[in-house]
PDB file of N, CA and C in Angstrom:
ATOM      1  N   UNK A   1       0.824  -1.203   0.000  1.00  0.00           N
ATOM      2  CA  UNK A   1       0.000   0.000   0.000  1.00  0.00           C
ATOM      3  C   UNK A   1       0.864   1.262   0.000  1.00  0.00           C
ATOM      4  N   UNK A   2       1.958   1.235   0.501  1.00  0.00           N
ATOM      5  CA  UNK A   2       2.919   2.117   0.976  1.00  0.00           C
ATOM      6  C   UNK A   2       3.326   2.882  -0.465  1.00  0.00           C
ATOM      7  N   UNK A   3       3.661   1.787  -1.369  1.00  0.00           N
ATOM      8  CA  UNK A   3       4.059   1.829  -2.727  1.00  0.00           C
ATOM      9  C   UNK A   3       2.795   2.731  -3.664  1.00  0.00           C
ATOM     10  N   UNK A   4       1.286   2.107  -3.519  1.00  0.00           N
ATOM     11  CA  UNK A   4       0.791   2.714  -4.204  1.00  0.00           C
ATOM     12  C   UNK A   4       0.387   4.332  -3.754  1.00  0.00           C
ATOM     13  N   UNK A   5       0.525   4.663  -2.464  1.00  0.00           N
ATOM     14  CA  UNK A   5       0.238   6.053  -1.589  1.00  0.00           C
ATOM     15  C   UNK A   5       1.567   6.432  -2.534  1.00  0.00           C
ATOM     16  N   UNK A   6       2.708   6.628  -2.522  1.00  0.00           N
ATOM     17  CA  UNK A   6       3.567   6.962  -2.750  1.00  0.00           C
ATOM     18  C   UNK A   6       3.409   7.340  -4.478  1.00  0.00           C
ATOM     19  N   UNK A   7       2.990   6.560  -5.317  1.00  0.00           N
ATOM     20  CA  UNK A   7       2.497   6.610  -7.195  1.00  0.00           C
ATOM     21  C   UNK A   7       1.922   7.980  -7.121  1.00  0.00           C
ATOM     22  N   UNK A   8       0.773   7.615  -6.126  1.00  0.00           N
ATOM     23  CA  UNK A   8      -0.374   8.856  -6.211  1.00  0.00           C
ATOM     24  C   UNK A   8       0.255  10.026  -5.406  1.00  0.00           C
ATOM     25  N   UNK A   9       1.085  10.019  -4.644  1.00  0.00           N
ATOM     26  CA  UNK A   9       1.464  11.365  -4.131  1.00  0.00           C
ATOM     27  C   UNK A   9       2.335  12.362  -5.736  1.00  0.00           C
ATOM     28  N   UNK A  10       3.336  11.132  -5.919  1.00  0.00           N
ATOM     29  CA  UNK A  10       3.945  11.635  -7.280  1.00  0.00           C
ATOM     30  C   UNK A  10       3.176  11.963  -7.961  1.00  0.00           C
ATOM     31  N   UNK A  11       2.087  11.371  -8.562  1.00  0.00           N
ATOM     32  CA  UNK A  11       1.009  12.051  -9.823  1.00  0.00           C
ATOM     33  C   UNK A  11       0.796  13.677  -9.217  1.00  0.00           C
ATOM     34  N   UNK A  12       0.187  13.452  -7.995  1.00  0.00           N
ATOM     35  CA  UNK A  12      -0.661  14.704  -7.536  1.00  0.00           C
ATOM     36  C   UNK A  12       0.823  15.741  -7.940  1.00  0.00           C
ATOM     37  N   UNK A  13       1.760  15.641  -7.512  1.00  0.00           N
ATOM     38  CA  UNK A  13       2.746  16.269  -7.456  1.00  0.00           C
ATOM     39  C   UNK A  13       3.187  16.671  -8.674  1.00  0.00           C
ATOM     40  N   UNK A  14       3.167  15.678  -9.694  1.00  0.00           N
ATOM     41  CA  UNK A  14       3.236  16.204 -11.587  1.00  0.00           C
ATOM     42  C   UNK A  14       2.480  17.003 -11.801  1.00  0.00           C
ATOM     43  N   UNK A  15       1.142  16.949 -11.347  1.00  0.00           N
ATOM     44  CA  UNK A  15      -0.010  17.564 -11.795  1.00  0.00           C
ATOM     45  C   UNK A  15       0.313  19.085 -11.689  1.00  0.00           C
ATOM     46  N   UNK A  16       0.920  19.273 -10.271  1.00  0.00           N
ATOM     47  CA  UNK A  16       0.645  20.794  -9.691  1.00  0.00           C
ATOM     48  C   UNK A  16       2.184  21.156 -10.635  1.00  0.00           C
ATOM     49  N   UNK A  17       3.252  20.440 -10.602  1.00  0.00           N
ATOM     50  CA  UNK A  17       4.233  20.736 -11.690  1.00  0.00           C
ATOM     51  C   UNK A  17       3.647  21.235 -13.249  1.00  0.00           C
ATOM     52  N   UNK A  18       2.869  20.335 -13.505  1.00  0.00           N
ATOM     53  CA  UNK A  18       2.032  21.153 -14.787  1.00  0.00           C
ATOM     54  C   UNK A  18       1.374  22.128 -14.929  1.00  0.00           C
ATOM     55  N   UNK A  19       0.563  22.112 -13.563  1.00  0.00           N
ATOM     56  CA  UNK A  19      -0.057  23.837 -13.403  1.00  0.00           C
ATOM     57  C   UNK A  19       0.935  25.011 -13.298  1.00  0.00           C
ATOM     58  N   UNK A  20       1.891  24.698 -12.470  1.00  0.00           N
ATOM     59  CA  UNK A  20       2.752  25.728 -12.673  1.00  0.00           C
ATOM     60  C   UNK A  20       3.021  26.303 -13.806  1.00  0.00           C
ATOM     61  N   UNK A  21       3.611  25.019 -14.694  1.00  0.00           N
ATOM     62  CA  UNK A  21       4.149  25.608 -16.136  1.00  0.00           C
ATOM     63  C   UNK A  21       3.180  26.412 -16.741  1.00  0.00           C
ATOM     64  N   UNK A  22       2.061  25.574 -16.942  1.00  0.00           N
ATOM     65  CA  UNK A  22       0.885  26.187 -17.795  1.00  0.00           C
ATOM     66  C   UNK A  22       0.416  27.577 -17.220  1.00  0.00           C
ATOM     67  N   UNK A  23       0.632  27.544 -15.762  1.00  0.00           N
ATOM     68  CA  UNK A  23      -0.073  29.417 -15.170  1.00  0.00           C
ATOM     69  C   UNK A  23       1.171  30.070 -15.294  1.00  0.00           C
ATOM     70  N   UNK A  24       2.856  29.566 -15.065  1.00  0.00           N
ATOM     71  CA  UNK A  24       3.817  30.637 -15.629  1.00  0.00           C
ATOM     72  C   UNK A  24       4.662  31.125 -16.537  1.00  0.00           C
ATOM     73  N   UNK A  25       4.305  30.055 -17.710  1.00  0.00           N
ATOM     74  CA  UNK A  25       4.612  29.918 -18.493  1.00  0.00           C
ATOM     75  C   UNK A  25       4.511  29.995 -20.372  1.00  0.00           C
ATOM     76  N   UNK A  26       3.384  29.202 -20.168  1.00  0.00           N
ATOM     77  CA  UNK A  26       2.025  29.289 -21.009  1.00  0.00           C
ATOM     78  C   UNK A  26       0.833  29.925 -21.183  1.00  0.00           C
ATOM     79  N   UNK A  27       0.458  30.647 -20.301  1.00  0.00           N
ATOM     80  CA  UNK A  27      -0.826  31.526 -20.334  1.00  0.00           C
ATOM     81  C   UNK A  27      -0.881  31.777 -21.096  1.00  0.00           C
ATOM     82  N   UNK A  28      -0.344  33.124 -21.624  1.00  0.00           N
ATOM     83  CA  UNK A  28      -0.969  33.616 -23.318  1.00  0.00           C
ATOM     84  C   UNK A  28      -0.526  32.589 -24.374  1.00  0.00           C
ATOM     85  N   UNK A  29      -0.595  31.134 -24.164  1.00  0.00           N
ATOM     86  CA  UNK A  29      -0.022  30.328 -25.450  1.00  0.00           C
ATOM     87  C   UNK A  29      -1.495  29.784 -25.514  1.00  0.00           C
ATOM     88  N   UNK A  30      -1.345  29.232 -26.056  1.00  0.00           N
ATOM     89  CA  UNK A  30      -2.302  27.871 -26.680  1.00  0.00           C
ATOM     90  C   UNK A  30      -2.731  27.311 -25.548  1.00  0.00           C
ATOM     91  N   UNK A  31      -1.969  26.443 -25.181  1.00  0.00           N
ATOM     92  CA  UNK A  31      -2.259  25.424 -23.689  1.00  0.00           C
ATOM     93  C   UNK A  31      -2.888  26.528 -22.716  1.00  0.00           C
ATOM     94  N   UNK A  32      -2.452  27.402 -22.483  1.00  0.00           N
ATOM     95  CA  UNK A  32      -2.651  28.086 -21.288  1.00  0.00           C
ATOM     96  C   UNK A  32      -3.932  29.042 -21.007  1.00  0.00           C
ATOM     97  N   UNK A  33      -4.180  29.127 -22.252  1.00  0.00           N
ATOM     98  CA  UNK A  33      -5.527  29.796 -23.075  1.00  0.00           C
ATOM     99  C   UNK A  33      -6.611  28.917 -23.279  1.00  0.00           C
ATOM    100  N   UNK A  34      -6.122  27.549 -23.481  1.00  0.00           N
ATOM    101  CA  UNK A  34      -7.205  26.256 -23.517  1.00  0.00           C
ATOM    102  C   UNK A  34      -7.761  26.364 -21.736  1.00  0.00           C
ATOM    103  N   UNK A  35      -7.039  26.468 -21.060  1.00  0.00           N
ATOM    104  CA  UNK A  35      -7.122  25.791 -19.497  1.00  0.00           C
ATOM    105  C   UNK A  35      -8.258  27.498 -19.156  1.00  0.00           C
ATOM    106  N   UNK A  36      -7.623  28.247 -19.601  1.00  0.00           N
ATOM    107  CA  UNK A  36      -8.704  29.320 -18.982  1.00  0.00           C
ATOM    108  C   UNK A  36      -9.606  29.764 -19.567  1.00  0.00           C
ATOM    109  N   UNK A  37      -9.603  29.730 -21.382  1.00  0.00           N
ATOM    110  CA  UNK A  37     -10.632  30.210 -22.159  1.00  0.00           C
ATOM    111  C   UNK A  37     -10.657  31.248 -22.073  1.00  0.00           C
ATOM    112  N   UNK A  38      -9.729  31.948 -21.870  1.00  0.00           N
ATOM    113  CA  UNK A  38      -9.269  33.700 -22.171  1.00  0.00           C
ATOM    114  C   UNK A  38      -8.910  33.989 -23.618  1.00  0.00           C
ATOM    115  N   UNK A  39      -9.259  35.076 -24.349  1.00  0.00           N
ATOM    116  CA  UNK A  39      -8.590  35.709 -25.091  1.00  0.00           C
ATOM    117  C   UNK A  39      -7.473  36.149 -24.883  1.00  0.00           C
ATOM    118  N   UNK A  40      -6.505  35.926 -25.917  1.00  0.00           N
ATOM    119  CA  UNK A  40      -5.074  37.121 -26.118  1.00  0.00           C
ATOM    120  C   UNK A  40      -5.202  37.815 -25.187  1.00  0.00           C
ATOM    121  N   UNK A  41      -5.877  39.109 -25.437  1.00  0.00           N
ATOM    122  CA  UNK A  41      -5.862  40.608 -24.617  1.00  0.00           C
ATOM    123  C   UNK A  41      -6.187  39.732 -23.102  1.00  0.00           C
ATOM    124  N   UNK A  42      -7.058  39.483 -22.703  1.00  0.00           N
ATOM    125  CA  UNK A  42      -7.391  38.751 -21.428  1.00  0.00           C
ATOM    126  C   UNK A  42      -6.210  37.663 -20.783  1.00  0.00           C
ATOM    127  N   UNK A  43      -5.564  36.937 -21.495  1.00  0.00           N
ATOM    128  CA  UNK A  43      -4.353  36.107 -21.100  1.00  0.00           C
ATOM    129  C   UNK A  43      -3.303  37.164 -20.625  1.00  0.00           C
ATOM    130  N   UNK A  44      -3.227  38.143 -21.682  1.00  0.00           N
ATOM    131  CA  UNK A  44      -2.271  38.937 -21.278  1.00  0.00           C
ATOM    132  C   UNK A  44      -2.700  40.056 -20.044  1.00  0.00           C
ATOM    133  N   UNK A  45      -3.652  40.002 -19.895  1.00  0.00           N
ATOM    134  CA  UNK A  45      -3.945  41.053 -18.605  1.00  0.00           C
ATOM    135  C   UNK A  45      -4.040  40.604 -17.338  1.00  0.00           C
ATOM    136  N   UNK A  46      -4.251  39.260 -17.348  1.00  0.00           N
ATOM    137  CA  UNK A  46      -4.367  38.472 -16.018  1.00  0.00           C
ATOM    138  C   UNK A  46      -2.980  37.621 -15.825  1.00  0.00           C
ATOM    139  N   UNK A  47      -1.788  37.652 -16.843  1.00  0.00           N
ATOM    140  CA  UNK A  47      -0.624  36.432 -16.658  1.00  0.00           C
ATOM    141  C   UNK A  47       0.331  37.075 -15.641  1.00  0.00           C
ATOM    142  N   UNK A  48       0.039  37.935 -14.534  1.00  0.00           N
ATOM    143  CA  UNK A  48       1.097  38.196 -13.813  1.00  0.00           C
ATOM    144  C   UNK A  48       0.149  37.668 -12.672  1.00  0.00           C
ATOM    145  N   UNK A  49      -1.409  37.495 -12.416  1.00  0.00           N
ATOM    146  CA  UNK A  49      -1.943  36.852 -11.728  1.00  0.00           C
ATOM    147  C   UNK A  49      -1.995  35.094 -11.774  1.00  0.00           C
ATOM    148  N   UNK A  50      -1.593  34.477 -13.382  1.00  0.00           N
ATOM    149  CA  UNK A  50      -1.535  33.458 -13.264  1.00  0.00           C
ATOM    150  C   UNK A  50      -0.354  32.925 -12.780  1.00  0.00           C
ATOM    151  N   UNK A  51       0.927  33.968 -13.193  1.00  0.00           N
ATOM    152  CA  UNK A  51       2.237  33.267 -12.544  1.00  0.00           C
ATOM    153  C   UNK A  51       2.303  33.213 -11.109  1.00  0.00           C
ATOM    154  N   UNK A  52       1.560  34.392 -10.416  1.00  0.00           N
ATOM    155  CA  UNK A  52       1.559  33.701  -9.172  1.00  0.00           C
ATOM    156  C   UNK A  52       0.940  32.614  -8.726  1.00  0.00           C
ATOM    157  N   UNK A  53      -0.339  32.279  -8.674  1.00  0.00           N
ATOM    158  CA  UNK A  53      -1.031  30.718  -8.675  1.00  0.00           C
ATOM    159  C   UNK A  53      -0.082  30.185  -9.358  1.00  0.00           C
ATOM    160  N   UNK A  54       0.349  30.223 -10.099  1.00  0.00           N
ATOM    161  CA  UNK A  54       1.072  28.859 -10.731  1.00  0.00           C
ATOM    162  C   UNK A  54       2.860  28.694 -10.043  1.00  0.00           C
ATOM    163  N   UNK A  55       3.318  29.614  -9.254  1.00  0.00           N
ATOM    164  CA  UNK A  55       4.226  29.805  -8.392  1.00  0.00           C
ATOM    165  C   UNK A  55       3.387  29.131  -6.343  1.00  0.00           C
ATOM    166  N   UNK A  56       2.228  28.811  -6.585  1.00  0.00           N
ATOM    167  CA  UNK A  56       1.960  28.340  -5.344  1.00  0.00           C
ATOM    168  C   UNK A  56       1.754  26.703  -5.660  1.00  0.00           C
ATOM    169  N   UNK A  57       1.306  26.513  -6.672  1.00  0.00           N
ATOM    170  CA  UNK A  57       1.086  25.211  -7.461  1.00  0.00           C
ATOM    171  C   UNK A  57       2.829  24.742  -6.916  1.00  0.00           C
ATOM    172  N   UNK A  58       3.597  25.682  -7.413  1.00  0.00           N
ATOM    173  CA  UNK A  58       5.189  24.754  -7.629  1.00  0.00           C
ATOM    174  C   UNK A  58       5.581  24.978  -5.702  1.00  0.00           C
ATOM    175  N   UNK A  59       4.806  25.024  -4.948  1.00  0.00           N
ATOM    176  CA  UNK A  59       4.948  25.095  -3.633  1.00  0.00           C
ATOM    177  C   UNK A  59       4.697  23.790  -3.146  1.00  0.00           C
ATOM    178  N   UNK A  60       3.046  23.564  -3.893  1.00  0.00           N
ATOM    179  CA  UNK A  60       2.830  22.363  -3.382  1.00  0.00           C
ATOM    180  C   UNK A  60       3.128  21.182  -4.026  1.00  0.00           C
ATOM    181  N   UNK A  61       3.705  20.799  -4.988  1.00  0.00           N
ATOM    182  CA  UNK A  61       4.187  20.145  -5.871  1.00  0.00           C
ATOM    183  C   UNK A  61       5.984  19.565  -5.367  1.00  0.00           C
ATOM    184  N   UNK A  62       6.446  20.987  -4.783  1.00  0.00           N
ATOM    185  CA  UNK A  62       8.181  20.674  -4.074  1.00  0.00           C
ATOM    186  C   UNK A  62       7.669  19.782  -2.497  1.00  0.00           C
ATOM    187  N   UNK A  63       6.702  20.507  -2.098  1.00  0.00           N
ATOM    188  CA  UNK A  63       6.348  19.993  -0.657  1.00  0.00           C
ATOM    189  C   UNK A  63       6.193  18.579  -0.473  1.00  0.00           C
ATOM    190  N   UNK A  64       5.236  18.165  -1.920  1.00  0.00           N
ATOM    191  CA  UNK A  64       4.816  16.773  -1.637  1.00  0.00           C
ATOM    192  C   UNK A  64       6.100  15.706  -2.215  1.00  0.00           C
ATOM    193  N   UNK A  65       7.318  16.750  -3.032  1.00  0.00           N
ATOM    194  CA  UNK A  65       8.496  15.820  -3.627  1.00  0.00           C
ATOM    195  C   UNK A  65       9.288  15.707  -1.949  1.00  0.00           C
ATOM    196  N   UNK A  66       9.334  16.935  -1.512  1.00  0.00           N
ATOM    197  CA  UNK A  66       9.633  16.529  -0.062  1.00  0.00           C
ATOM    198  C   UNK A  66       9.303  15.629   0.658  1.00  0.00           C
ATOM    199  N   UNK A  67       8.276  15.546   0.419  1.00  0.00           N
ATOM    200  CA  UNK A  67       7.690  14.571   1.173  1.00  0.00           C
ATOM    201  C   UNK A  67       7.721  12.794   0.770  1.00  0.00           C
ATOM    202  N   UNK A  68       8.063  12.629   0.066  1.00  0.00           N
ATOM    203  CA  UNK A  68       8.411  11.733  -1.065  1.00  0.00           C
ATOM    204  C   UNK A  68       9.969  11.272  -0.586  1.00  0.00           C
ATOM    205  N   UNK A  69      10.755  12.122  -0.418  1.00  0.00           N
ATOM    206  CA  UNK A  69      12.242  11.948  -0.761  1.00  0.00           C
ATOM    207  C   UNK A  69      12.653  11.849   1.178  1.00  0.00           C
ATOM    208  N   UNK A  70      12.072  12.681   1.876  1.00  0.00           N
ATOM    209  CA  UNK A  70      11.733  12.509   3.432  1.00  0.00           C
ATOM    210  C   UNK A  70      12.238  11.601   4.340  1.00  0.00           C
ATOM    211  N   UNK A  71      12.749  11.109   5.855  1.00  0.00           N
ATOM    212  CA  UNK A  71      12.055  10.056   6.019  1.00  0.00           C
ATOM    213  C   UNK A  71      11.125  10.199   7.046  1.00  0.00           C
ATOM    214  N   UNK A  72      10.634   9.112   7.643  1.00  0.00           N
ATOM    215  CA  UNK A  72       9.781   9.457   8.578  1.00  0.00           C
ATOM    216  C   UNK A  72      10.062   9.879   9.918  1.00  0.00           C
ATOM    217  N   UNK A  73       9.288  10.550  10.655  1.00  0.00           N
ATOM    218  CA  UNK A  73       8.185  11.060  10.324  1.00  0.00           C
ATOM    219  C   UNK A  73       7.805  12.780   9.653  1.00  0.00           C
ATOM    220  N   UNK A  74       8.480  12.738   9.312  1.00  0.00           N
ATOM    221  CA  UNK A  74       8.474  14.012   8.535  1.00  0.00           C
ATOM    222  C   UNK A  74       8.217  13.769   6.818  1.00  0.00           C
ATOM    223  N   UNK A  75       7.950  12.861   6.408  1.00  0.00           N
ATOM    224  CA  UNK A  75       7.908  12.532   5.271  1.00  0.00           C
ATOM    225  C   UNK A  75       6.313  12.278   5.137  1.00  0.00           C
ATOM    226  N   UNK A  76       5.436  11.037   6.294  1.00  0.00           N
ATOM    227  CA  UNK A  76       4.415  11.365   6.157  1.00  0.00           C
ATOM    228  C   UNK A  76       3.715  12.756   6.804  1.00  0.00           C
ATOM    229  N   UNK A  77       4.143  13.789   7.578  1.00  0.00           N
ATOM    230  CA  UNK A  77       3.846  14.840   7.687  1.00  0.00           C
ATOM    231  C   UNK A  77       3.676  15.561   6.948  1.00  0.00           C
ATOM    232  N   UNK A  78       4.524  15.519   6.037  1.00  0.00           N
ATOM    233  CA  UNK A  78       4.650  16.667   4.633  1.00  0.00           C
ATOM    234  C   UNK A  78       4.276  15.462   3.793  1.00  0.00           C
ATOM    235  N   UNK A  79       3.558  14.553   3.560  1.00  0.00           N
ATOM    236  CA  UNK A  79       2.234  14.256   2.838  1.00  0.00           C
ATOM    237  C   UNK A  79       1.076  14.937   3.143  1.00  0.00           C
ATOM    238  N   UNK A  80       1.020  15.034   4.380  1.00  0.00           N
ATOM    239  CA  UNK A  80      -0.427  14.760   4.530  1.00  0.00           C
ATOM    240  C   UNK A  80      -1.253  16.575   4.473  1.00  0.00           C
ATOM    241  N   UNK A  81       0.798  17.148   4.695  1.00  0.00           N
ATOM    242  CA  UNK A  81       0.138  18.751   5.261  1.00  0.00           C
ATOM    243  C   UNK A  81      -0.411  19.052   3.743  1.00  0.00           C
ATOM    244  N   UNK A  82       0.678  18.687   2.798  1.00  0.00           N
ATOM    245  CA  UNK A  82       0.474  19.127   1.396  1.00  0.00           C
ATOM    246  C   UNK A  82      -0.445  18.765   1.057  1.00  0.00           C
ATOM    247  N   UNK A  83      -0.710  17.648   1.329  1.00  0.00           N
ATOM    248  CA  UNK A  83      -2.284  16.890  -0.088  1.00  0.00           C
ATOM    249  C   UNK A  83      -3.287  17.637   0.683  1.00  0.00           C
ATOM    250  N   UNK A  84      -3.429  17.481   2.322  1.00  0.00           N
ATOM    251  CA  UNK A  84      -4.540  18.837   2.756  1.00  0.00           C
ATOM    252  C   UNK A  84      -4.911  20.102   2.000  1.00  0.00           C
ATOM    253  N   UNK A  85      -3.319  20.782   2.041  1.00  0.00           N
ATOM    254  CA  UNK A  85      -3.565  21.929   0.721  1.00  0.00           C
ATOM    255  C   UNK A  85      -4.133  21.954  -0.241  1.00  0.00           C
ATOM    256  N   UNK A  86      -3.478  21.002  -1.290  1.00  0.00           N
ATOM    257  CA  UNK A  86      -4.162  20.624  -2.450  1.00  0.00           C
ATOM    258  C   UNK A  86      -5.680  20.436  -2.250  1.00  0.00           C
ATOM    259  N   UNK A  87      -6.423  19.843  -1.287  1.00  0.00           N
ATOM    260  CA  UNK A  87      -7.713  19.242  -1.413  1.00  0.00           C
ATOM    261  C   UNK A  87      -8.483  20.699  -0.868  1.00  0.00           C
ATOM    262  N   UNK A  88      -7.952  21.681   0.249  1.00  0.00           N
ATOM    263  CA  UNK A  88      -8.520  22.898   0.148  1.00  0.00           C
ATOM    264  C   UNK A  88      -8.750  23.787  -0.772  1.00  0.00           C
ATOM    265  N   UNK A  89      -7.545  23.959  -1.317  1.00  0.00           N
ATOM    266  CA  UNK A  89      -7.227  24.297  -2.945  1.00  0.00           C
ATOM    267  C   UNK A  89      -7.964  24.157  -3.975  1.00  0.00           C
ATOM    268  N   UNK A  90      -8.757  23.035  -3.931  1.00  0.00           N
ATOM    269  CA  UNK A  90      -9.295  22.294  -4.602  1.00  0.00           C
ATOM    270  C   UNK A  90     -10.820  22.661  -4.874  1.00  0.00           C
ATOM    271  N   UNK A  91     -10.785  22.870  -3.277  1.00  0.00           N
ATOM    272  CA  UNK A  91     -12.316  23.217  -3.022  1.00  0.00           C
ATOM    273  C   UNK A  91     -12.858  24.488  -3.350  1.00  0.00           C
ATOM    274  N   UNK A  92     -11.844  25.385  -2.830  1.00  0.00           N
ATOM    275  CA  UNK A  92     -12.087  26.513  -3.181  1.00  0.00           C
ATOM    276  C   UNK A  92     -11.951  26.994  -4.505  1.00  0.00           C
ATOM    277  N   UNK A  93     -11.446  26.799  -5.130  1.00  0.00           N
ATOM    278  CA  UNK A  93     -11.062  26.809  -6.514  1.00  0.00           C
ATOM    279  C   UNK A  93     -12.783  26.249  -7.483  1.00  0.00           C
ATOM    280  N   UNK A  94     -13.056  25.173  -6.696  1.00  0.00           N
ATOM    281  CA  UNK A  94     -14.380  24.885  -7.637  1.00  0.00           C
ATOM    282  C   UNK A  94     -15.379  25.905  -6.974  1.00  0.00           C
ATOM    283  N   UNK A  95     -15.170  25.725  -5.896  1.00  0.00           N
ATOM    284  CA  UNK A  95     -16.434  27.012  -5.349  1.00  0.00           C
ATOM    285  C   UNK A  95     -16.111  28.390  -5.836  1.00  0.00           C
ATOM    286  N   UNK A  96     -15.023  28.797  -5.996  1.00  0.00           N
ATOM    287  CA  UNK A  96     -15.300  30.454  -6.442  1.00  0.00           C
ATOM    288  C   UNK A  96     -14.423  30.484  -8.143  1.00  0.00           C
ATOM    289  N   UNK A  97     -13.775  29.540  -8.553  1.00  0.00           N
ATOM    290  CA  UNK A  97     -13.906  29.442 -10.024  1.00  0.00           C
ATOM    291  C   UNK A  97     -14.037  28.859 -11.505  1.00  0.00           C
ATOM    292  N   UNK A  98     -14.304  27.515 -11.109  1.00  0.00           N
ATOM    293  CA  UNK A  98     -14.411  26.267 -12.179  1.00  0.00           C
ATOM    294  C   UNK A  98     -15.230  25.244 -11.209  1.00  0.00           C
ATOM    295  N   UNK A  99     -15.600  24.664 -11.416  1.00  0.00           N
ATOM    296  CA  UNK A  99     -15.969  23.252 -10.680  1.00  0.00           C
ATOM    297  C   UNK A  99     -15.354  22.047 -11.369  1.00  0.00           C
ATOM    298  N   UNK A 100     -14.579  22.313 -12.190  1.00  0.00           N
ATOM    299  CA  UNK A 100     -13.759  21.284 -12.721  1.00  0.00           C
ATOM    300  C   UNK A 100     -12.857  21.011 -12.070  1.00  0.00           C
ATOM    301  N   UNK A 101     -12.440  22.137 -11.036  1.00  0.00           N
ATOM    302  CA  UNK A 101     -11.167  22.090 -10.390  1.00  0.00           C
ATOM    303  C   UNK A 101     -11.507  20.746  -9.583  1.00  0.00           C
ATOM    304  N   UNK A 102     -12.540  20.939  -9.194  1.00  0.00           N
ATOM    305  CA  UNK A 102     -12.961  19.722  -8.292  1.00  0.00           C
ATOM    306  C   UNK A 102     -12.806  18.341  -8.348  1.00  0.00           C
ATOM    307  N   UNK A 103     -12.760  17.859  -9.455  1.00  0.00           N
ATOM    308  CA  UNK A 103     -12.347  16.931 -10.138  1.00  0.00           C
ATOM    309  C   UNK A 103     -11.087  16.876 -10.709  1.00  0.00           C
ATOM    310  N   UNK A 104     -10.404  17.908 -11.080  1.00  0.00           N
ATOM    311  CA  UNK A 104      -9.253  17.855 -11.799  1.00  0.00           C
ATOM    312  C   UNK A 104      -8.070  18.038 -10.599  1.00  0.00           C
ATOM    313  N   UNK A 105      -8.160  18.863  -9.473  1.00  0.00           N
ATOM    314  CA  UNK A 105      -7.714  19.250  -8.452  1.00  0.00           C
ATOM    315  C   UNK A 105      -7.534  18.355  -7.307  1.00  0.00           C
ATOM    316  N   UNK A 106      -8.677  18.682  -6.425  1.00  0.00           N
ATOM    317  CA  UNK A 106      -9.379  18.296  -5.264  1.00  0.00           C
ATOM    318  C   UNK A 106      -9.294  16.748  -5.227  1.00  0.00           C
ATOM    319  N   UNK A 107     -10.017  16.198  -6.088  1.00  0.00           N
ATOM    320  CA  UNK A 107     -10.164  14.506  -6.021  1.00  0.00           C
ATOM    321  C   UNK A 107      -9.060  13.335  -6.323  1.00  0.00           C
ATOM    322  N   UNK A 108      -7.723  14.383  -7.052  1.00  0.00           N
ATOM    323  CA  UNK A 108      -7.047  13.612  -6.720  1.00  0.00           C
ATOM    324  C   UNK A 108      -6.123  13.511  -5.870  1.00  0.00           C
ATOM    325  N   UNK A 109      -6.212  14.847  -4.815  1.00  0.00           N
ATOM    326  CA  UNK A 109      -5.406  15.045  -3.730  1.00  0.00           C
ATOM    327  C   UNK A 109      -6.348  14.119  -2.924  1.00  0.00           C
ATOM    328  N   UNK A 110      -7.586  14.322  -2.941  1.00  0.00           N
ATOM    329  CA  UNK A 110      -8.419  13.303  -2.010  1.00  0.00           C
ATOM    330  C   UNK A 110      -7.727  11.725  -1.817  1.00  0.00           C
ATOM    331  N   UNK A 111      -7.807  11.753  -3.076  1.00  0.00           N
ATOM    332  CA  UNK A 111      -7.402   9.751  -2.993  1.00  0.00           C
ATOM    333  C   UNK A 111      -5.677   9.393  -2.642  1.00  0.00           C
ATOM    334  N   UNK A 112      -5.023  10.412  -3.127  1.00  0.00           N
ATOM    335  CA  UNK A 112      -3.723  10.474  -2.158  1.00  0.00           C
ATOM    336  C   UNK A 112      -3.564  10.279  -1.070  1.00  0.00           C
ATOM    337  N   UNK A 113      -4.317  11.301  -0.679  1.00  0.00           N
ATOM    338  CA  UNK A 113      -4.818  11.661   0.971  1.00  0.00           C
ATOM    339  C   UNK A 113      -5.569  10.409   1.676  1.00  0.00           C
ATOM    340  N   UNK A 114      -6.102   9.800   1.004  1.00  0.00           N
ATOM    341  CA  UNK A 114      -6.957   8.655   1.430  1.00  0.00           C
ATOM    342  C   UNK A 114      -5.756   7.492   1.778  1.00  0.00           C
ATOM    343  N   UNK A 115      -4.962   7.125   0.440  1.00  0.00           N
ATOM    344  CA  UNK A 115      -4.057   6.302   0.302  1.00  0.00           C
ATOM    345  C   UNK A 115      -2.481   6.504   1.559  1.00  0.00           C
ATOM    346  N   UNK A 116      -2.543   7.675   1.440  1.00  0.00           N
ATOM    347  CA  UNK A 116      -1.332   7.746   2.510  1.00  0.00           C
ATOM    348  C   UNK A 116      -1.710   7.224   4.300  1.00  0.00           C
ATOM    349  N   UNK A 117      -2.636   7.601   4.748  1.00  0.00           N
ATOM    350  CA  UNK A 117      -3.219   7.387   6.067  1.00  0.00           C
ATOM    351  C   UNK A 117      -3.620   5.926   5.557  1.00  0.00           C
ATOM    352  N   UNK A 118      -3.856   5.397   4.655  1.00  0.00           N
ATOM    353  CA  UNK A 118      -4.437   4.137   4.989  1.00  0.00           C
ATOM    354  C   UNK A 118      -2.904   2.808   4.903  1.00  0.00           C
ATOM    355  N   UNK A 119      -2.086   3.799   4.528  1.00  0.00           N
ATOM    356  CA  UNK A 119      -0.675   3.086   4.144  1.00  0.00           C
ATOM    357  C   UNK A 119       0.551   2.822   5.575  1.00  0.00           C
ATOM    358  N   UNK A 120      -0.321   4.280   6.410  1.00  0.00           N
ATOM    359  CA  UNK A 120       0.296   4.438   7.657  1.00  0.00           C
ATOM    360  C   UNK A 120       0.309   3.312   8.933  1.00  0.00           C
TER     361      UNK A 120
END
C-alpha cells in the first residue's frame, strides 16, 4: 500500500508541476488559453496573476516531492500537510472558479490523501 500512496502522491505532485508551467509559463499560449478560455488581450492582462497561482502550485508540488524523498516522520507529515492543501485548494477553486477544479484538483489530492493514512 505504501508503494501505491507513494504513485499517487507523485502524480498529484506532476499535476501541480504542470499547473505551474501552464499558469507561468504558457498563459498567453495555446495550452494556457485552452485551461482558462481567455482571449489574447485577457491572457495577457491576467498572466502576472496566473504566474503567481502557478508559483503556489510549484509550492505544493516541491512539498509533496519533499515529502516523497523525506524520512519518517516528517515525510508522512509533509504528505499529509500538502495533499490537505491541495484538497482545500481544490475546493475553493471549484467554489469560487471552475468546478472542474474539483475533479481535476481536489479529487485527486483526495485519494492520495486517502491512500497515505491508509498506508500508515
Amino acid at each position: 500500500m505504501q508503494t501505491t500512496a507513494n504513485v499517487l502522491v507523485g502524480l498529484v505532485a506532476a499535476l501541480h508541476a504542470y499547473i505551474l508551467i501552464l499558469e507561468m509559463f504558457l498563459w498567453q499560449k495555446k495550452p494556457g488559453r485552452g485551461l482558462s478560455g481567455f482571449d489574447a488581450d485577457m491572457a495577457r492582462a491576467t498572466a502576472p496573476l496566473a504566474a503567481n497561482q502557478g508559483l503556489y502550485n510549484g509550492f505544493l508540488a516541491a512539498g509533496l516531492v519533499w515529502g516523497l524523498v523525506a524520512d519518517d516522520p516528517t515525510a508522512f507529515s509533509a504528505k499529509v500537510f500538502f495533499l490537505v492543501c491541495v484538497v482545500v485548494a481544490g475546493i475553493y477553486g471549484a467554489a469560487t472558479a471552475n468546478r472542474r477544479i474539483l475533479v481535476a484538483q481536489a479529487l485527486p489530492g483526495a485519494l492520495a490523501l486517502a491512500a497515505v493514512l491508509l498506508a500508515r
